[in-house]
C-alpha atoms as a PDB file:
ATOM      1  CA  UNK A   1      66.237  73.997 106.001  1.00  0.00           C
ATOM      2  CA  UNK A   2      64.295  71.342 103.744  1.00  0.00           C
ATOM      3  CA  UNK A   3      63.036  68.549 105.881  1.00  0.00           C
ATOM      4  CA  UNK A   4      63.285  65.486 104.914  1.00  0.00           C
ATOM      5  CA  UNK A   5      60.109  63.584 102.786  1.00  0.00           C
ATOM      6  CA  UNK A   6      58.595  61.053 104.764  1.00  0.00           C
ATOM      7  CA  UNK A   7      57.484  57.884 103.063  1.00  0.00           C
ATOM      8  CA  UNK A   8      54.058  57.019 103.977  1.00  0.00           C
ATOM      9  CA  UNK A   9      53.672  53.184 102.919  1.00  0.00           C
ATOM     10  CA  UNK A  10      56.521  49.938 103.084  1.00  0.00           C
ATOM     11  CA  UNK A  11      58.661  49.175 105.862  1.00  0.00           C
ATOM     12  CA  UNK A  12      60.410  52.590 105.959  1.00  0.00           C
ATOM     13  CA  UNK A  13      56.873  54.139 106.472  1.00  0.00           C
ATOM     14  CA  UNK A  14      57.440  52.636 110.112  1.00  0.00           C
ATOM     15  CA  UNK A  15      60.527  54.161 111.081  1.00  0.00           C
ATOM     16  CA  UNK A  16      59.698  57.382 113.211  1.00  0.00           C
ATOM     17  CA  UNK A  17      60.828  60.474 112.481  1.00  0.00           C
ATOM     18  CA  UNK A  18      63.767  60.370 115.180  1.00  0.00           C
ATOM     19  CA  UNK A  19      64.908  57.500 113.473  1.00  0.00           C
ATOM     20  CA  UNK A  20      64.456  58.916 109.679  1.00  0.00           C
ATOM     21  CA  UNK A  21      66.770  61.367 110.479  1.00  0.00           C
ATOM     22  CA  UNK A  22      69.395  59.645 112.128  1.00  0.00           C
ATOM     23  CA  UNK A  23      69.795  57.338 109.488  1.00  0.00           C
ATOM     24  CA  UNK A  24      71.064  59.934 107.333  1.00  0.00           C
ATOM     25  CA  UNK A  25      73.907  60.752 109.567  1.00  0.00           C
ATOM     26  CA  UNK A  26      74.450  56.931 110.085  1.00  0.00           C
ATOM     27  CA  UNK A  27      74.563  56.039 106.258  1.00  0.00           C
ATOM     28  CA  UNK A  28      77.017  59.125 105.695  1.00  0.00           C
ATOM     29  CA  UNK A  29      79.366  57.926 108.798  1.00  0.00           C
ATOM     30  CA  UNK A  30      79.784  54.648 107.605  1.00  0.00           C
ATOM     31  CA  UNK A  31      80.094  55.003 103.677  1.00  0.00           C
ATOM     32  CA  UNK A  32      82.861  57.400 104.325  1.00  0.00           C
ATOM     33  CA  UNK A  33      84.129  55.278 106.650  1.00  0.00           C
ATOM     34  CA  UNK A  34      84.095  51.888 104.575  1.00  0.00           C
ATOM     35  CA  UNK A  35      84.829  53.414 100.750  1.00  0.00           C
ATOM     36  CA  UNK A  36      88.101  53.699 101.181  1.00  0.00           C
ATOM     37  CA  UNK A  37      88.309  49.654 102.125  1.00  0.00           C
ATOM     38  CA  UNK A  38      90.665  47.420  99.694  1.00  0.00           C
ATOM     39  CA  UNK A  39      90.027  43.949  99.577  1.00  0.00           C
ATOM     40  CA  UNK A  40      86.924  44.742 102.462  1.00  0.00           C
ATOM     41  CA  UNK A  41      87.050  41.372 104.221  1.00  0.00           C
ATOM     42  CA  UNK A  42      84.470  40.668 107.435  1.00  0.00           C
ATOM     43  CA  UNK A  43      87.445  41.623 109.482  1.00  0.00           C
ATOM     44  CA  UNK A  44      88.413  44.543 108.000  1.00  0.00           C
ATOM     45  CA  UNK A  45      84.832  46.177 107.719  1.00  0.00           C
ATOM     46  CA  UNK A  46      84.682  45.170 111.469  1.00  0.00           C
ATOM     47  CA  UNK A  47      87.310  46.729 112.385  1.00  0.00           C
ATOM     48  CA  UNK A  48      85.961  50.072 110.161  1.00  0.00           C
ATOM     49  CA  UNK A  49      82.513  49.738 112.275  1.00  0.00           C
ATOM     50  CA  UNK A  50      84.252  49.092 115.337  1.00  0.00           C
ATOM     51  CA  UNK A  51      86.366  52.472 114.941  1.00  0.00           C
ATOM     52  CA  UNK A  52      82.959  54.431 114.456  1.00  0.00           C
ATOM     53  CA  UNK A  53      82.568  53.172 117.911  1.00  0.00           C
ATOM     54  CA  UNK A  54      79.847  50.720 116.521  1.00  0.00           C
ATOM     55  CA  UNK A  55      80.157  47.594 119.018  1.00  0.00           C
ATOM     56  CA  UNK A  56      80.294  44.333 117.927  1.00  0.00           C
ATOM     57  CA  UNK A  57      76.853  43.312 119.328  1.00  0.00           C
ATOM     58  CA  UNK A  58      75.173  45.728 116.652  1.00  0.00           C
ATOM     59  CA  UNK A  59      76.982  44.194 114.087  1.00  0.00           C
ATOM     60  CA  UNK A  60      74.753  41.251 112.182  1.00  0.00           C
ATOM     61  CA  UNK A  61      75.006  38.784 109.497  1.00  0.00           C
ATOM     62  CA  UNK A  62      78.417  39.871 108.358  1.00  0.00           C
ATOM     63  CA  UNK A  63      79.498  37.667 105.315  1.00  0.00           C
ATOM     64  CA  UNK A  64      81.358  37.643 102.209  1.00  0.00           C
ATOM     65  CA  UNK A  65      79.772  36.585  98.867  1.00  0.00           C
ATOM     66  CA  UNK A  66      82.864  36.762  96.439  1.00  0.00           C
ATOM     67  CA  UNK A  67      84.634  40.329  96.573  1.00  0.00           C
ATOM     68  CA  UNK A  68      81.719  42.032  98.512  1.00  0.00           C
ATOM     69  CA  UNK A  69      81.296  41.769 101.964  1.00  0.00           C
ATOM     70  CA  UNK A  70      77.659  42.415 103.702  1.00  0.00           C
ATOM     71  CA  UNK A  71      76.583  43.024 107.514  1.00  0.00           C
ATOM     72  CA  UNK A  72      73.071  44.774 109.472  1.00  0.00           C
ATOM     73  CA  UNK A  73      73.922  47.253 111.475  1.00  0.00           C
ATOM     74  CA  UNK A  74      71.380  47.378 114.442  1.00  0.00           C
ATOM     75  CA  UNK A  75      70.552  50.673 115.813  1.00  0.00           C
ATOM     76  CA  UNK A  76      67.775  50.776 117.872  1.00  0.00           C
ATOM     77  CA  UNK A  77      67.284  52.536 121.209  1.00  0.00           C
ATOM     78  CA  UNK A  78      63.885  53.623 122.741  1.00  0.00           C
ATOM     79  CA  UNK A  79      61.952  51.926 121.497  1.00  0.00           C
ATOM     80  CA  UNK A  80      63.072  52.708 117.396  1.00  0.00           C
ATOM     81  CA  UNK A  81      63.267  50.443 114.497  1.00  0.00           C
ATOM     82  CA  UNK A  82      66.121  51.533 112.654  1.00  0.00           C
ATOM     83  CA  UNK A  83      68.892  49.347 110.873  1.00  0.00           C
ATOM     84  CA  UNK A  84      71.027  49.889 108.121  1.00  0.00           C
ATOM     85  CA  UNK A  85      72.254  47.360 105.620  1.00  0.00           C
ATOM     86  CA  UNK A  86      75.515  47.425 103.688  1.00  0.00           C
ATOM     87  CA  UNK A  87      77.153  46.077 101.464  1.00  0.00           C
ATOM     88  CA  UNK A  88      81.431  47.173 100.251  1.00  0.00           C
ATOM     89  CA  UNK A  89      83.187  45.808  97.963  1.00  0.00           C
ATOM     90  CA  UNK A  90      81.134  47.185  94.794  1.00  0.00           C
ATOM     91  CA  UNK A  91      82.313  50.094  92.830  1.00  0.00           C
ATOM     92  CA  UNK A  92      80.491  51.992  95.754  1.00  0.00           C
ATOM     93  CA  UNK A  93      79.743  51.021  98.607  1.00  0.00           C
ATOM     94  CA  UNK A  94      75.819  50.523  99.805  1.00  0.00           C
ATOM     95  CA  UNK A  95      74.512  51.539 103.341  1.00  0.00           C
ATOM     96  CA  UNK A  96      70.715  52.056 103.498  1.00  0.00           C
ATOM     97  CA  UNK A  97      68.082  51.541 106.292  1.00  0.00           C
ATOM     98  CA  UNK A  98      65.966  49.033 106.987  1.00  0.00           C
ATOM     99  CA  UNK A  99      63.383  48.184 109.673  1.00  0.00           C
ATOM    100  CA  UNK A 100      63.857  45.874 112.705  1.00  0.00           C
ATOM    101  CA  UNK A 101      61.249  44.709 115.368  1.00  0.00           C
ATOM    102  CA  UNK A 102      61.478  47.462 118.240  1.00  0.00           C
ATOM    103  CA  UNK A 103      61.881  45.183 120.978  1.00  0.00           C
ATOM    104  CA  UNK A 104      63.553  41.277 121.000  1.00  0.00           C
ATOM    105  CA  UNK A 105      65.873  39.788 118.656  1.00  0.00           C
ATOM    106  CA  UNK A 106      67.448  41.515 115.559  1.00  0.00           C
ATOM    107  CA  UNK A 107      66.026  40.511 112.578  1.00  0.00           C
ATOM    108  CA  UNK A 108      65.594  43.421 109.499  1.00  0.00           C
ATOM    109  CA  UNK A 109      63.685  43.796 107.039  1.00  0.00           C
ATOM    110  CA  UNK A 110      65.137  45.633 103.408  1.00  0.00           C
ATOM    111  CA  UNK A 111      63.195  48.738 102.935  1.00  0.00           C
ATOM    112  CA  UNK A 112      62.327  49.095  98.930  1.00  0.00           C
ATOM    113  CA  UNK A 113      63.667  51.849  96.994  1.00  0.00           C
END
């Protein structure tokens, strides 16, 4: 098995390795779940989050800007960092990690790719 490549500067640099590799399963999870959205409205990518059992109080800033609709995603838990960020409505849909504070209010912050 190849293990993942670490970064080791930006705000991904700060997720731990726990987290690193969870966010691989969490990315694939939710752009299978979300790609096969038409017309992906707040409510209907919700509802798509909601059915991967993702509650509504991990569910951030979910808006649409024209055909695309975006949300956070926050997943920490002891004491991680780890978000994701998407975005459907493209020709593909985007779901990528980002960094949150690991303890008090969500906020993220985009990782750089």
């Amino acid at each position: 098995m190849v293990e993942p490549v670490m970064p080791t500067a930006g705000p991904e640099a700060e997720l731990n390795a726990r987290d690193w590799c969870a966010s691989n399963h969490h990315e694939q999870h939710i752009y299978v779940a979300v790609q096969e959205l038409t017309d992906p409205t707040p409510a209907k990518v919700r509802a798509a989050l909601n059915g991967l059992c993702y509650p509504d109080e991990r569910i951030h800033d979910l808006k649409q800007s024209g055909a695309t609709t975006q949300f956070f995603l926050d997943l920490r838990e002891n004491g991680g960092r780890l978000c994701l960020e998407g975005s459907v409505g493209g020709e593909e849909p985007v779901v990528d990690k980002c960094v949150a504070p690991a303890t008090g209010p969500f906020t993220a912050e985009r990782t750089q790719h």
